[in-house]
Structure formats: structure tokens, C-alpha cells
N, C-alpha and C. Protein backbone atom coordinates (compact mmCIF):
# COMPACT_ATOMS: atom_id res chain seq x y z
N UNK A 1 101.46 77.38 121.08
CA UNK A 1 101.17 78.25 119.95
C UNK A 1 102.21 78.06 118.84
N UNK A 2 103.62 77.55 119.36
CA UNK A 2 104.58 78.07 117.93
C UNK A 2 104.65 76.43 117.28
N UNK A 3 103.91 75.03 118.51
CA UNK A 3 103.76 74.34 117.70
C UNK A 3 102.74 74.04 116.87
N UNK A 4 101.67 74.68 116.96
CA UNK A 4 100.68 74.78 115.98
C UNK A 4 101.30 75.58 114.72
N UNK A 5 101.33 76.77 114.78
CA UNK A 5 102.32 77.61 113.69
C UNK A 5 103.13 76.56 112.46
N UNK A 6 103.79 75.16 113.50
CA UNK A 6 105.16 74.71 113.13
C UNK A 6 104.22 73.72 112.35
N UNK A 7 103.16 73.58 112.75
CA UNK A 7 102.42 72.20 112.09
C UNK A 7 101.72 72.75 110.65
N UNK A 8 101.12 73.99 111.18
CA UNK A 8 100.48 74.45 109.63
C UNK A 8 101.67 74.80 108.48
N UNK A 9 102.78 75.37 109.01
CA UNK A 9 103.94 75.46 108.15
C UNK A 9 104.60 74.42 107.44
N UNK A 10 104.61 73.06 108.22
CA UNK A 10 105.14 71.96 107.56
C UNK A 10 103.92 71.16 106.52
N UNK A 11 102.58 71.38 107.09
CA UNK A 11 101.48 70.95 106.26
C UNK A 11 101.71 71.80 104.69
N UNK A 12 101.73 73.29 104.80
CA UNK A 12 101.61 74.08 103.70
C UNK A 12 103.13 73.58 102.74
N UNK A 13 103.96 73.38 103.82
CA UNK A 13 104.99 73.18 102.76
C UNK A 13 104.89 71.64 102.39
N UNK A 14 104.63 70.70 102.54
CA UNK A 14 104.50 69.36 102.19
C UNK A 14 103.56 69.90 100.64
N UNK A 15 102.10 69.92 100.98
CA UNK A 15 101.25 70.65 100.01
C UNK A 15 102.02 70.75 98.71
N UNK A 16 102.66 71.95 99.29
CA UNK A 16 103.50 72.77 97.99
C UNK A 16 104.39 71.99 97.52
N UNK A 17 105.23 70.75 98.07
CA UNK A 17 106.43 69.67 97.38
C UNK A 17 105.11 69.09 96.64
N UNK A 18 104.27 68.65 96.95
CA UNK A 18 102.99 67.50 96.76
C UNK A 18 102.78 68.45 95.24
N UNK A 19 102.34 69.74 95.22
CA UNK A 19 101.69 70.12 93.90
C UNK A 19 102.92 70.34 92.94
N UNK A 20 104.28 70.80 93.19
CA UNK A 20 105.27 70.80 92.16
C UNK A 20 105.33 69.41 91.51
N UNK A 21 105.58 68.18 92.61
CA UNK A 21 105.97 67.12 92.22
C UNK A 21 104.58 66.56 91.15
N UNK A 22 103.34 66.99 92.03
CA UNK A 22 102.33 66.43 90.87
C UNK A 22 102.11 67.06 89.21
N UNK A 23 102.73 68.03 89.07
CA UNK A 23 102.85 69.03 88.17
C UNK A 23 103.49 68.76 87.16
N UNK A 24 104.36 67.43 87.36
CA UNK A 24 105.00 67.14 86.13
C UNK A 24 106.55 67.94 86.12
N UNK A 25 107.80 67.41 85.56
CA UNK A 25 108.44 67.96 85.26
C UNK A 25 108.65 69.26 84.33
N UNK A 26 107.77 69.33 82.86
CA UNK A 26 107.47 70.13 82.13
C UNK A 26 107.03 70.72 82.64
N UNK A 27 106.40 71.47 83.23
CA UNK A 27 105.99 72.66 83.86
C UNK A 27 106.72 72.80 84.79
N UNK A 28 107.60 72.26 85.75
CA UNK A 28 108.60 72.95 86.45
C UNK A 28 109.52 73.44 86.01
N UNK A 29 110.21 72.70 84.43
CA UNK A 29 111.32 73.42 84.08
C UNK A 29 110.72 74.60 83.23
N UNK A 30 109.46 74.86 82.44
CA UNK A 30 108.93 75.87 82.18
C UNK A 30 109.34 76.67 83.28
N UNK A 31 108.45 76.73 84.27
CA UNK A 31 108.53 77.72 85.36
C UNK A 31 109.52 78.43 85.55
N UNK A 32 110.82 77.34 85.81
CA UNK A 32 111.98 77.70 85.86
C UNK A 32 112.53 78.44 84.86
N UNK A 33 112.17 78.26 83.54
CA UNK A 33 112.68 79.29 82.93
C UNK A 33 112.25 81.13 82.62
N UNK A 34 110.90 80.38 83.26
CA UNK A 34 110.50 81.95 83.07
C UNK A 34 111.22 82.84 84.04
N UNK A 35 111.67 82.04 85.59
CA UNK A 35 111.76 82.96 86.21
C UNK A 35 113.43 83.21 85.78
N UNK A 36 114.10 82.60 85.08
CA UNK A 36 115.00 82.99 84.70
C UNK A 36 115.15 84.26 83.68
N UNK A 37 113.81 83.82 82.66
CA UNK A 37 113.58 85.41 81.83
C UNK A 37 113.54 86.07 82.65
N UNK A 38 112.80 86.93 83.90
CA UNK A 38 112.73 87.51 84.63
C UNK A 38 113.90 88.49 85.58
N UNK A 39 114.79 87.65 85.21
CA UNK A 39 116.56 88.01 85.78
C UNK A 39 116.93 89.63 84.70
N UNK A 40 117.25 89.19 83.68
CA UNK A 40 117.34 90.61 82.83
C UNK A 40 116.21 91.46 82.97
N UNK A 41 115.01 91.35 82.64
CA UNK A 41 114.03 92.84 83.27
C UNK A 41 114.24 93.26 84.40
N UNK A 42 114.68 92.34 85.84
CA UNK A 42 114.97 93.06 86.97
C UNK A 42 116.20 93.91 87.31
N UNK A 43 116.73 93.28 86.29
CA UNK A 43 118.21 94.10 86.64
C UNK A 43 118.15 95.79 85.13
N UNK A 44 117.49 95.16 84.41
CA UNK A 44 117.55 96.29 83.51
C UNK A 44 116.39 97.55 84.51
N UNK A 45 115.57 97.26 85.63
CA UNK A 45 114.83 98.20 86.44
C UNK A 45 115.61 98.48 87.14
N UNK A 46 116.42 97.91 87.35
CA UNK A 46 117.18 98.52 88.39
C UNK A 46 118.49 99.88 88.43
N UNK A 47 118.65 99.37 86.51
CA UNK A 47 119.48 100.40 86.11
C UNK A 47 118.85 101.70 85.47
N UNK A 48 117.36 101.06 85.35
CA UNK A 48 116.86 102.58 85.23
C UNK A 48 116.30 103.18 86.09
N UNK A 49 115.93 102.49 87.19
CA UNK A 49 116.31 103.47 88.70
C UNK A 49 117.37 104.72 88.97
N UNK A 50 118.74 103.59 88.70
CA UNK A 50 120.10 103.95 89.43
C UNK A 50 120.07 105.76 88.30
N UNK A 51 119.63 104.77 87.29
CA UNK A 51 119.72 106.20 86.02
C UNK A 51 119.18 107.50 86.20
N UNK A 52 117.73 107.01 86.95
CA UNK A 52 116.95 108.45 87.07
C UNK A 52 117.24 108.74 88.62
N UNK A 53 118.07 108.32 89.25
CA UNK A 53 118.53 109.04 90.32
C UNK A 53 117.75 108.27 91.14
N UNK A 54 118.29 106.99 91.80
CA UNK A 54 117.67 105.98 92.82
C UNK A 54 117.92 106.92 94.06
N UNK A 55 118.61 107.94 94.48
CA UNK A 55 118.83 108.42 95.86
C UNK A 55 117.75 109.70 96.23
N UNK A 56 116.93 110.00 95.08
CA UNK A 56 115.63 110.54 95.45
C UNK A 56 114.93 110.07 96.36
N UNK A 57 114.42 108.93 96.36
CA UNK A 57 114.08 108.14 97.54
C UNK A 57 114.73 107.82 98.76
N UNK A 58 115.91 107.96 98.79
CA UNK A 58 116.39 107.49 100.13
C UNK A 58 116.34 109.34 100.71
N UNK A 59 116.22 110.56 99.51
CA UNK A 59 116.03 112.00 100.47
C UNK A 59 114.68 111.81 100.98
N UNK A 60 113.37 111.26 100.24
CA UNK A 60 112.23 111.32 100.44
C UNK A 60 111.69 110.79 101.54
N UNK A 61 112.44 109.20 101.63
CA UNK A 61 112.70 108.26 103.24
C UNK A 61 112.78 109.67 104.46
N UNK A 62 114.19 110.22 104.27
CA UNK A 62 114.95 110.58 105.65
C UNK A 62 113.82 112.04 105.77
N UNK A 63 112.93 112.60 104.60
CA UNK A 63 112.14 113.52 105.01
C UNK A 63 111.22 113.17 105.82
N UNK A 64 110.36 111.93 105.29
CA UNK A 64 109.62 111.34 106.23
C UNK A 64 109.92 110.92 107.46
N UNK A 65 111.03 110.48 107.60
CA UNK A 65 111.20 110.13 108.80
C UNK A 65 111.21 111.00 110.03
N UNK A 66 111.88 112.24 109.48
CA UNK A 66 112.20 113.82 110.17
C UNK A 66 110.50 114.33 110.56
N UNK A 67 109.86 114.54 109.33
CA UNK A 67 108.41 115.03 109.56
C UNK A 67 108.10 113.97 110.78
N UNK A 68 108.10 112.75 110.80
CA UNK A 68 107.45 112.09 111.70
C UNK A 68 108.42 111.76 113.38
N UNK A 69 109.19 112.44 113.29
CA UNK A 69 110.41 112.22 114.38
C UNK A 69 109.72 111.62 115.72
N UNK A 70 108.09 112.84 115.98
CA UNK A 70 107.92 112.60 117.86
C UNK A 70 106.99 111.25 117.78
N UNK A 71 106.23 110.78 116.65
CA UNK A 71 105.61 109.89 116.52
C UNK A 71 106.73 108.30 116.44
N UNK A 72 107.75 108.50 116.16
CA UNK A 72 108.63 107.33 115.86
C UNK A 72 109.53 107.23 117.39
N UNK A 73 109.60 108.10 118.20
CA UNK A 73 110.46 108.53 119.39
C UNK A 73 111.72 108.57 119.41
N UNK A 74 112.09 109.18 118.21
CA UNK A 74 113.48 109.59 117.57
C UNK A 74 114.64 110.36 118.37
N UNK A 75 115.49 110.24 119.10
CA UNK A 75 116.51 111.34 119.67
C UNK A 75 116.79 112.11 118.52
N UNK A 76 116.88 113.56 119.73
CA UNK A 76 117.53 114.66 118.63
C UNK A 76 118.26 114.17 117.87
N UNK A 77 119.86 113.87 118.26
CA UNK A 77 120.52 113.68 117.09
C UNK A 77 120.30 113.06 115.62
N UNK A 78 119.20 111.75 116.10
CA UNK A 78 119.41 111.38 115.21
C UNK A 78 118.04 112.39 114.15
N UNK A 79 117.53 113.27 114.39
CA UNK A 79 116.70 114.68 113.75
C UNK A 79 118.06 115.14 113.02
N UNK A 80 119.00 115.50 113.53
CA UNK A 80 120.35 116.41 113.12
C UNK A 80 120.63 115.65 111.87
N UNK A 81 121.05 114.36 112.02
CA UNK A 81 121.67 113.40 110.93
C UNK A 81 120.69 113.18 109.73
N UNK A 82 119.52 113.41 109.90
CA UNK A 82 118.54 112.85 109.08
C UNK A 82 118.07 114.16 108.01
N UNK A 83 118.16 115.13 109.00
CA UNK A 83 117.90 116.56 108.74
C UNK A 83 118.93 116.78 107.26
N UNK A 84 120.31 116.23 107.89
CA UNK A 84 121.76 116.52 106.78
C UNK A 84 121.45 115.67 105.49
N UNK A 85 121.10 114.57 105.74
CA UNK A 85 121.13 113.61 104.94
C UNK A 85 119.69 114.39 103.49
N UNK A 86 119.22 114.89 104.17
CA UNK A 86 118.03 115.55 103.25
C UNK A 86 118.74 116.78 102.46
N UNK A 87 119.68 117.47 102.98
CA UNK A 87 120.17 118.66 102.80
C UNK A 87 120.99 118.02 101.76
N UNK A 88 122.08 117.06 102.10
CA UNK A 88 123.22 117.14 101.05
C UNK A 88 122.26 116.54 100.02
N UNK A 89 121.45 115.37 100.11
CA UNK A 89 120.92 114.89 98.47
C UNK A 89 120.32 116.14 98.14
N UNK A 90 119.52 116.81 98.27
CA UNK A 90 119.11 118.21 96.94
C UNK A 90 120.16 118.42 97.55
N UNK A 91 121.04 119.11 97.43
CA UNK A 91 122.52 119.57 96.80
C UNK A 91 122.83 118.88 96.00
N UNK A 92 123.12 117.68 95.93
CA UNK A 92 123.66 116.50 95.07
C UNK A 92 122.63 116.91 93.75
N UNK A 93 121.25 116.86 94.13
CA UNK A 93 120.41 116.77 93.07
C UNK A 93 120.14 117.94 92.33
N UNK A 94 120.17 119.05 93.09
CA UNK A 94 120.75 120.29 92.09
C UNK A 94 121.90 120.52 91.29
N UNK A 95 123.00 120.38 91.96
CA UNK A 95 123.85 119.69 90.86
C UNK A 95 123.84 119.09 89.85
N UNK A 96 123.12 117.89 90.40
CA UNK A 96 122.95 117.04 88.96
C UNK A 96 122.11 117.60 87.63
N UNK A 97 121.29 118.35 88.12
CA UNK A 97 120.43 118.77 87.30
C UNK A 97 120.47 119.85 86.67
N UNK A 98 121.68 120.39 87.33
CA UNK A 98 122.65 121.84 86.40
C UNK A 98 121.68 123.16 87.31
């Protein structure tokens, strides 16, 4: 099985050298630059994440995770830790928000 896997993987990737290389240089270094444009919009999302409070989500994560504790087969404790982790961000986030 994982040498079949290994055969379609090396086929798909040959393929893929086969269509860059047929593609011409001009369109690879195009390519390449776009994905270089692409560098500043990702990082400018990322600071307007961090801006509007990226740790909303990591309270929203540890709620879910808590709501779903017996379905995931979670030990208590780690209910206790996850439980806190929800508690201090709204604290944090009331704070922040005056």
C-alpha cells in the first residue's frame, strides 16, 4: 500500500517539475513574484488580527473544547485548566475594552 502511495506521489510530483519546466521561465518568475506580493498582505492580516484582539479565538478554542470535554475524553484537570484559560481571557478582554 505505501508503495503504491510512493508511486502516485513521485508520478504527481514529476508531472508538476514537467509543467513548471514546460511553462517557460516567464511565467515562473511571474509567479514568483506574485507570491512575493503576497508576503506584505499576509503579514499586514496578521497585524490586524493581533490588533483586534487575536486571543479571542484562542478563549473561543478552550470554550469549545470544555463544552465538548466527554466527547474528546478529556481528564478533569485538564476541564480545570481550560475552564481558567476561558476565565482569565474575558478578564483580559474586559479590561481591554474599559
Amino acid at each position: 500500500r505505501l508503495a503504491g502511495h510512493a508511486t502516485v506521489a513521485g508520478l504527481a510530483l514529476a508531472y508538476a517539475i514537467w509543467t513548471v519546466a514546460g511553462s517557460g521561465y516567464e511565467v515562473v518568475y511571474k509567479g514568483f513574484l506574485l507570491i512575493l506580493l503576497g508576503i506584505p498582505v499576509f503579514l499586514w492580516m496578521r497585524y490586524a488580527t493581533a490588533r483586534r484582539g487575536g486571543h479571542v479565538v484562542a478563549a473561543g478554542v478552550a470554550e469549545s473544547v470544555t463544552a465538548h470535554s466527554e466527547e474528546l475524553r478529556l481528564p478533569a484537570d485538564l476541564d480545570a485548566a481550560l475552564a481558567e484559560v476561558v476565565k482569565v481571557e474575558r478578564e483580559r478582554l474586559r479590561q481591554e475594552r474599559g
